[in-house]
N, C-alpha and C. Protein backbone atom coordinates (compact mmCIF):
# COMPACT_ATOMS: atom_id res chain seq x y z
N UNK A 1 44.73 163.47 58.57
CA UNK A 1 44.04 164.71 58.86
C UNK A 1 44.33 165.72 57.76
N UNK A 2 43.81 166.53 57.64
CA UNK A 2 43.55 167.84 56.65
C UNK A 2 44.26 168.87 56.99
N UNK A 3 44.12 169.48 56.10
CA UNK A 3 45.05 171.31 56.57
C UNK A 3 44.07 172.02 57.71
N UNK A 4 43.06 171.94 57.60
CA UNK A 4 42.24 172.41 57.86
C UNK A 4 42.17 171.83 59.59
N UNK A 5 41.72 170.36 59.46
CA UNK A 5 41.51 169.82 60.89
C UNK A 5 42.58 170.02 61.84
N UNK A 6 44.19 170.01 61.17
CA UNK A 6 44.75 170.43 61.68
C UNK A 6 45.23 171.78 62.25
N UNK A 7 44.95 172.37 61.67
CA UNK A 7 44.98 174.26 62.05
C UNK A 7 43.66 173.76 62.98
N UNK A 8 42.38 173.53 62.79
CA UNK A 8 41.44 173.73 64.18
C UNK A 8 42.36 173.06 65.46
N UNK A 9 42.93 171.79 65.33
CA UNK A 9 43.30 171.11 66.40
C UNK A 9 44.52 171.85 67.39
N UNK A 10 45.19 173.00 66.34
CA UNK A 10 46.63 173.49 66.95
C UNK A 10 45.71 174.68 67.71
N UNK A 11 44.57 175.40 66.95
CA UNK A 11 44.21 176.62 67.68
C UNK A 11 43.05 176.28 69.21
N UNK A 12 42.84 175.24 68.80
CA UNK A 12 41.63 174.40 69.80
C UNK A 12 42.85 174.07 71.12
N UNK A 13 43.90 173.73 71.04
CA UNK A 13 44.34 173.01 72.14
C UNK A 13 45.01 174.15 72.35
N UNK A 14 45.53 175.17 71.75
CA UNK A 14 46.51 176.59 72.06
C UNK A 14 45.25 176.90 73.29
N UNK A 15 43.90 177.68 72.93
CA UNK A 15 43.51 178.18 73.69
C UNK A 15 43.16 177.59 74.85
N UNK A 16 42.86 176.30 75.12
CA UNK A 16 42.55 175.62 76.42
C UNK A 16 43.97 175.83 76.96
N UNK A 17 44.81 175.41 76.52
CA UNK A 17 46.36 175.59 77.51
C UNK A 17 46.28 176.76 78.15
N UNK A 18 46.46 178.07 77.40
CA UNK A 18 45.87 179.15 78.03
C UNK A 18 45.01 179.20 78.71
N UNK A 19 43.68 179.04 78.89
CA UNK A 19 43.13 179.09 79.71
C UNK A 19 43.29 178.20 81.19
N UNK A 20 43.42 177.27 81.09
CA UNK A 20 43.91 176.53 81.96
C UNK A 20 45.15 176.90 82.84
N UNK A 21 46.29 177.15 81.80
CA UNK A 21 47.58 178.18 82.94
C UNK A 21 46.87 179.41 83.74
N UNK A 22 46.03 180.21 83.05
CA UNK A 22 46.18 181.10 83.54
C UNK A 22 44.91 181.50 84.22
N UNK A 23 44.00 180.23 84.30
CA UNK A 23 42.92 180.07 85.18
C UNK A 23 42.56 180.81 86.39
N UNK A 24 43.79 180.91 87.81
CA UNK A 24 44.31 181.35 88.28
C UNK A 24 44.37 182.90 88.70
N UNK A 25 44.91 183.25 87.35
CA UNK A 25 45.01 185.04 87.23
C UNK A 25 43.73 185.55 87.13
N UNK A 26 42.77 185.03 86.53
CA UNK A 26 41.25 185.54 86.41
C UNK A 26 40.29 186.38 87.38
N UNK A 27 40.53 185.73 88.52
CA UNK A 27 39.81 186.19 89.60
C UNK A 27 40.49 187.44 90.44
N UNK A 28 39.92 188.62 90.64
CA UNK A 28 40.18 189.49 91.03
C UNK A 28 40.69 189.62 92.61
N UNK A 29 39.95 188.50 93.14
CA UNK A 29 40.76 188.18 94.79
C UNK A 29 40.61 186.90 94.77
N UNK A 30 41.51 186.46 96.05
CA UNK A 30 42.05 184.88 96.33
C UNK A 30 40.52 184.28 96.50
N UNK A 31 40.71 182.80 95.78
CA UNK A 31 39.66 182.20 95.87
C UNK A 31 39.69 181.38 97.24
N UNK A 32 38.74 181.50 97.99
CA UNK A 32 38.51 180.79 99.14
C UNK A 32 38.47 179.32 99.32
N UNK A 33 39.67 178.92 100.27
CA UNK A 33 40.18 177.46 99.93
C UNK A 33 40.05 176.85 101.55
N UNK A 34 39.12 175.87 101.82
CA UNK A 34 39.25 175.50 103.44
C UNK A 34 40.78 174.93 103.57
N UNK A 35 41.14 175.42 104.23
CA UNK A 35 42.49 175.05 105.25
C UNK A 35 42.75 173.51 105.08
N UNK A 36 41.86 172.95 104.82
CA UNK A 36 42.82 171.04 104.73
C UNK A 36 42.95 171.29 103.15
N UNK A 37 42.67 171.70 102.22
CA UNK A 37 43.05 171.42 100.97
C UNK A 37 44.30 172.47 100.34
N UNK A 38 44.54 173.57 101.32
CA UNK A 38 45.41 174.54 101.77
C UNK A 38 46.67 173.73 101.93
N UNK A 39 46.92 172.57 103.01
CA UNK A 39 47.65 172.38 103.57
C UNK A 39 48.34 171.23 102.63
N UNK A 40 47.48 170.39 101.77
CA UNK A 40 47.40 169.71 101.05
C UNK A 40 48.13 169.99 99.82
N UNK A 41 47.97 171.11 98.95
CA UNK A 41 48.51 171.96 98.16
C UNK A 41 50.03 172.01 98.41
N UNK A 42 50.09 171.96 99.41
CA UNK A 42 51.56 172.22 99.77
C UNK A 42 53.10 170.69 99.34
N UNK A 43 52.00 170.22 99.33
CA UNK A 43 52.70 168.42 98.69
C UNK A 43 52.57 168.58 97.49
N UNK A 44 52.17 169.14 97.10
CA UNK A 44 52.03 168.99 95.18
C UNK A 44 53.02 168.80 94.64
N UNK A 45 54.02 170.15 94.56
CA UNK A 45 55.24 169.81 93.84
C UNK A 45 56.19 168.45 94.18
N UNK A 46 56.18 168.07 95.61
CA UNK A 46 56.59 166.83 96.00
C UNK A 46 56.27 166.02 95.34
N UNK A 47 54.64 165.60 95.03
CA UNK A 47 53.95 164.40 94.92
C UNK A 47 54.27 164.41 93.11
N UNK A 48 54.31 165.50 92.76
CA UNK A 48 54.24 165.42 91.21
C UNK A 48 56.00 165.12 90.66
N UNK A 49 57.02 165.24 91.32
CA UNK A 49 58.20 165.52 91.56
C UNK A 49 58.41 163.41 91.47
N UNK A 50 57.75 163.18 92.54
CA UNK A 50 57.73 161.71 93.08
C UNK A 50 57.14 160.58 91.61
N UNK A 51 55.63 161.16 91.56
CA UNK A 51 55.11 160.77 89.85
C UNK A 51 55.97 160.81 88.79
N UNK A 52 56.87 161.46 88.71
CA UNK A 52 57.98 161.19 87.43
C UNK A 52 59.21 160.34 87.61
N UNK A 53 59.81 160.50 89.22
CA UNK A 53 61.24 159.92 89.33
C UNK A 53 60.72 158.22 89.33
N UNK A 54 59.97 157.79 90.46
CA UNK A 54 60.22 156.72 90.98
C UNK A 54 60.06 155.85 89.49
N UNK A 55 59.15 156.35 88.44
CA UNK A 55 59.02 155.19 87.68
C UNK A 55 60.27 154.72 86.94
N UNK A 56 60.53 156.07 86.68
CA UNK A 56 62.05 155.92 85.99
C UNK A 56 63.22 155.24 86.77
N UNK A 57 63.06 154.73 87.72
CA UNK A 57 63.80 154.72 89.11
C UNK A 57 63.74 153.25 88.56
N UNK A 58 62.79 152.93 88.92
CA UNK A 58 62.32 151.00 89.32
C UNK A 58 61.93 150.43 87.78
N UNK A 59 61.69 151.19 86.72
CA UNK A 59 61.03 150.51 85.66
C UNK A 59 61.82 150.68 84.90
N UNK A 60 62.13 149.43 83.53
CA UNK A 60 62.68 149.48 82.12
C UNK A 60 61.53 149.17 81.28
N UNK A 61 61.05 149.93 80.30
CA UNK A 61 60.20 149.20 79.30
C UNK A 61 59.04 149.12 79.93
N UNK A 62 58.28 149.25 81.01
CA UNK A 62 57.03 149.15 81.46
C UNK A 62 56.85 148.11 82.24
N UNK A 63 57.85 147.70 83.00
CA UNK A 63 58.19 146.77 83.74
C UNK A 63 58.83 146.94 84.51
N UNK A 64 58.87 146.14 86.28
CA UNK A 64 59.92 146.43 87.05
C UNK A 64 61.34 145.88 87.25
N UNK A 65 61.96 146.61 87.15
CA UNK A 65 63.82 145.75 87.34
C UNK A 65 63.65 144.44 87.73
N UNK A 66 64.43 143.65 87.29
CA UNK A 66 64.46 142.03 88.19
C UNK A 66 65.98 142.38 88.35
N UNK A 67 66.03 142.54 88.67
CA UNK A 67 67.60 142.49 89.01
C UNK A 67 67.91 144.03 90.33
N UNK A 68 68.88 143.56 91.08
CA UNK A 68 69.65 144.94 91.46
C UNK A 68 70.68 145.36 91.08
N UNK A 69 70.94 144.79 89.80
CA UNK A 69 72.34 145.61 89.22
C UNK A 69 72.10 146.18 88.29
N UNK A 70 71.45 147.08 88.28
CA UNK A 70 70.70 148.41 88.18
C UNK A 70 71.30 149.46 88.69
N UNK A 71 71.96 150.51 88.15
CA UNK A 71 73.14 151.38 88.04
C UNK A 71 72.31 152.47 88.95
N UNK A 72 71.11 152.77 88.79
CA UNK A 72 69.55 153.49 88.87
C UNK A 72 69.49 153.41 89.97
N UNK A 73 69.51 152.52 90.87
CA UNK A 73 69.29 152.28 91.90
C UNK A 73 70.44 152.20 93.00
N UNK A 74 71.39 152.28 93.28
CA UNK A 74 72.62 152.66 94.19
C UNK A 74 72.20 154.49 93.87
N UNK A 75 72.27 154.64 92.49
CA UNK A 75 72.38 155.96 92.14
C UNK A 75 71.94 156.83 92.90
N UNK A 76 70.28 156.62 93.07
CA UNK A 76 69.37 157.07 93.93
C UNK A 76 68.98 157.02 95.19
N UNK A 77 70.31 155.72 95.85
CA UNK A 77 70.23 155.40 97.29
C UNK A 77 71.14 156.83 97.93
N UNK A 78 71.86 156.83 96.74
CA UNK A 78 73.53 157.75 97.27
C UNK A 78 73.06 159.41 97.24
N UNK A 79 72.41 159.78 95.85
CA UNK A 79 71.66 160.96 96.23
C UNK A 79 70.60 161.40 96.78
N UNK A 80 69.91 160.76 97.60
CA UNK A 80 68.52 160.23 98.13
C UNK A 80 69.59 160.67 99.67
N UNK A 81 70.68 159.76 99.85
CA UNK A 81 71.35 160.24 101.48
C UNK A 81 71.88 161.55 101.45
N UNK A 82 72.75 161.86 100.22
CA UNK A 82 73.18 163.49 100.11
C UNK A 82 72.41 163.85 100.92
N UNK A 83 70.79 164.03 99.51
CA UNK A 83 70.31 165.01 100.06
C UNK A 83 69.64 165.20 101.41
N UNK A 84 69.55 164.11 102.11
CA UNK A 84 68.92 164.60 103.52
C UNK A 84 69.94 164.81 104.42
N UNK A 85 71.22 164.63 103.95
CA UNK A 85 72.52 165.11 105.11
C UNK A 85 72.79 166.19 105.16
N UNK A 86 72.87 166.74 103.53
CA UNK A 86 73.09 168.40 103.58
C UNK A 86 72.40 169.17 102.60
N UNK A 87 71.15 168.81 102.43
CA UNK A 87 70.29 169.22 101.50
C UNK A 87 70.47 170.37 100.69
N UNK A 88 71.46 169.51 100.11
CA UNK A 88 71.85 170.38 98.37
C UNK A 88 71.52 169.68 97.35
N UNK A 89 70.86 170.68 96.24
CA UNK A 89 70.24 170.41 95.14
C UNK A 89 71.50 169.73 94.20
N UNK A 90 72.79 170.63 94.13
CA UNK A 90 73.63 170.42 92.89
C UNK A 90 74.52 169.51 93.80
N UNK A 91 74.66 169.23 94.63
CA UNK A 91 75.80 168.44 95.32
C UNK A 91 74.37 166.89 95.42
N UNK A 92 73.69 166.79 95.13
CA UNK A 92 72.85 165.29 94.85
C UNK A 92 72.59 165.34 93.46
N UNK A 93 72.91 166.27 92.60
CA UNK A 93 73.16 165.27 91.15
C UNK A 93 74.31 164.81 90.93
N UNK A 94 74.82 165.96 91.58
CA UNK A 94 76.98 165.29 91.01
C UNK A 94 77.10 164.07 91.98
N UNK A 95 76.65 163.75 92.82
CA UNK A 95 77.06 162.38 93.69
C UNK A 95 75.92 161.28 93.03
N UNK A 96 74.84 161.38 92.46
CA UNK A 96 73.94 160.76 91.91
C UNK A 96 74.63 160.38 90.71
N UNK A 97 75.08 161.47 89.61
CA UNK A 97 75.54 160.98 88.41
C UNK A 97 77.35 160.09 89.12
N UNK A 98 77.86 160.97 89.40
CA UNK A 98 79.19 160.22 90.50
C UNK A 98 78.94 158.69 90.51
N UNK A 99 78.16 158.41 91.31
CA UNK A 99 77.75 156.69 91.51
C UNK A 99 77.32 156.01 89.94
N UNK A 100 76.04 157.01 89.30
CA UNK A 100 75.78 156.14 88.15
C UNK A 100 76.57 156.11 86.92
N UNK A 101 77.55 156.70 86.60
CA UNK A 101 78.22 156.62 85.09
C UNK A 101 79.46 155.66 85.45
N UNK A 102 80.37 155.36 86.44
CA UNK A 102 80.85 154.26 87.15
C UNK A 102 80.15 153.40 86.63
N UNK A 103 79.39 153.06 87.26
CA UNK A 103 78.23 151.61 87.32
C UNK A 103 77.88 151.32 86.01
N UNK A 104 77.52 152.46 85.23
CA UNK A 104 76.89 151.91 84.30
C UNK A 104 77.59 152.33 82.44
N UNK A 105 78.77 152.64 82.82
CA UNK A 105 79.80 152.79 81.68
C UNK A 105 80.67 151.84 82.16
N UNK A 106 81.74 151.32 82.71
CA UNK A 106 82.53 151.12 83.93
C UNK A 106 82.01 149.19 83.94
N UNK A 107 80.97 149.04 84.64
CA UNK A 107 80.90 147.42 84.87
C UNK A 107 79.18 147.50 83.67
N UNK A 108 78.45 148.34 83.10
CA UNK A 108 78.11 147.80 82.25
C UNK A 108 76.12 147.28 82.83
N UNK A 109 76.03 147.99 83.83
CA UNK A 109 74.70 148.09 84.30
C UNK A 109 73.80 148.98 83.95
């Protein structure tokens, strides 16, 4: 690419980002949303939260574990129970990392 194509490509994708974040702010009152896609909305951060871990969870390389000695996986059984016993954010990484640097410094998983 060129000096040129490239300066269009950095200012071309700058302004869609912008527009797109701030899509949102544009409208002078709330945009009218029927109640099931309302309620729906409300899983997002979950569902998008879910779209990043599990792959990293179950996959090496674009593939799924064959094995369960997979450091990854106790890891995520142990902070996965934290958190629904006493649903803390920083007390399910320290028991998450807790289980996985053992496992996987330690015996080598």
């Amino acid at each position: 690419m060129s000096a040129w194509e490239t300066l269009v490509a950095i200012v071309g994708l700058s302004l869609i980002t912008a527009f797109t974040r701030a899509f949102f702010l544009y409208p002078d009152r709330d945009l009218p949303m029927p109640g099931w896609l309302r309620r729906g909305l409300r899983y997002t951060p979950l569902a998008a939260l879910v779209a990043v871990i599990v792959p990293e969870v179950v996959m090496t390389q674009g593939h799924l574990i064959a094995t369960f000695q997979d450091a990854r996986l106790p890891a995520s059984v142990a902070a996965g129970a934290y958190y629904f016993s006493r649903r803390g954010i920083l007390g399910t990484i320290v028991i998450g990392m807790a289980v996985f640097l053992p496992l996987r410094i330690g015996l080598g998983w």
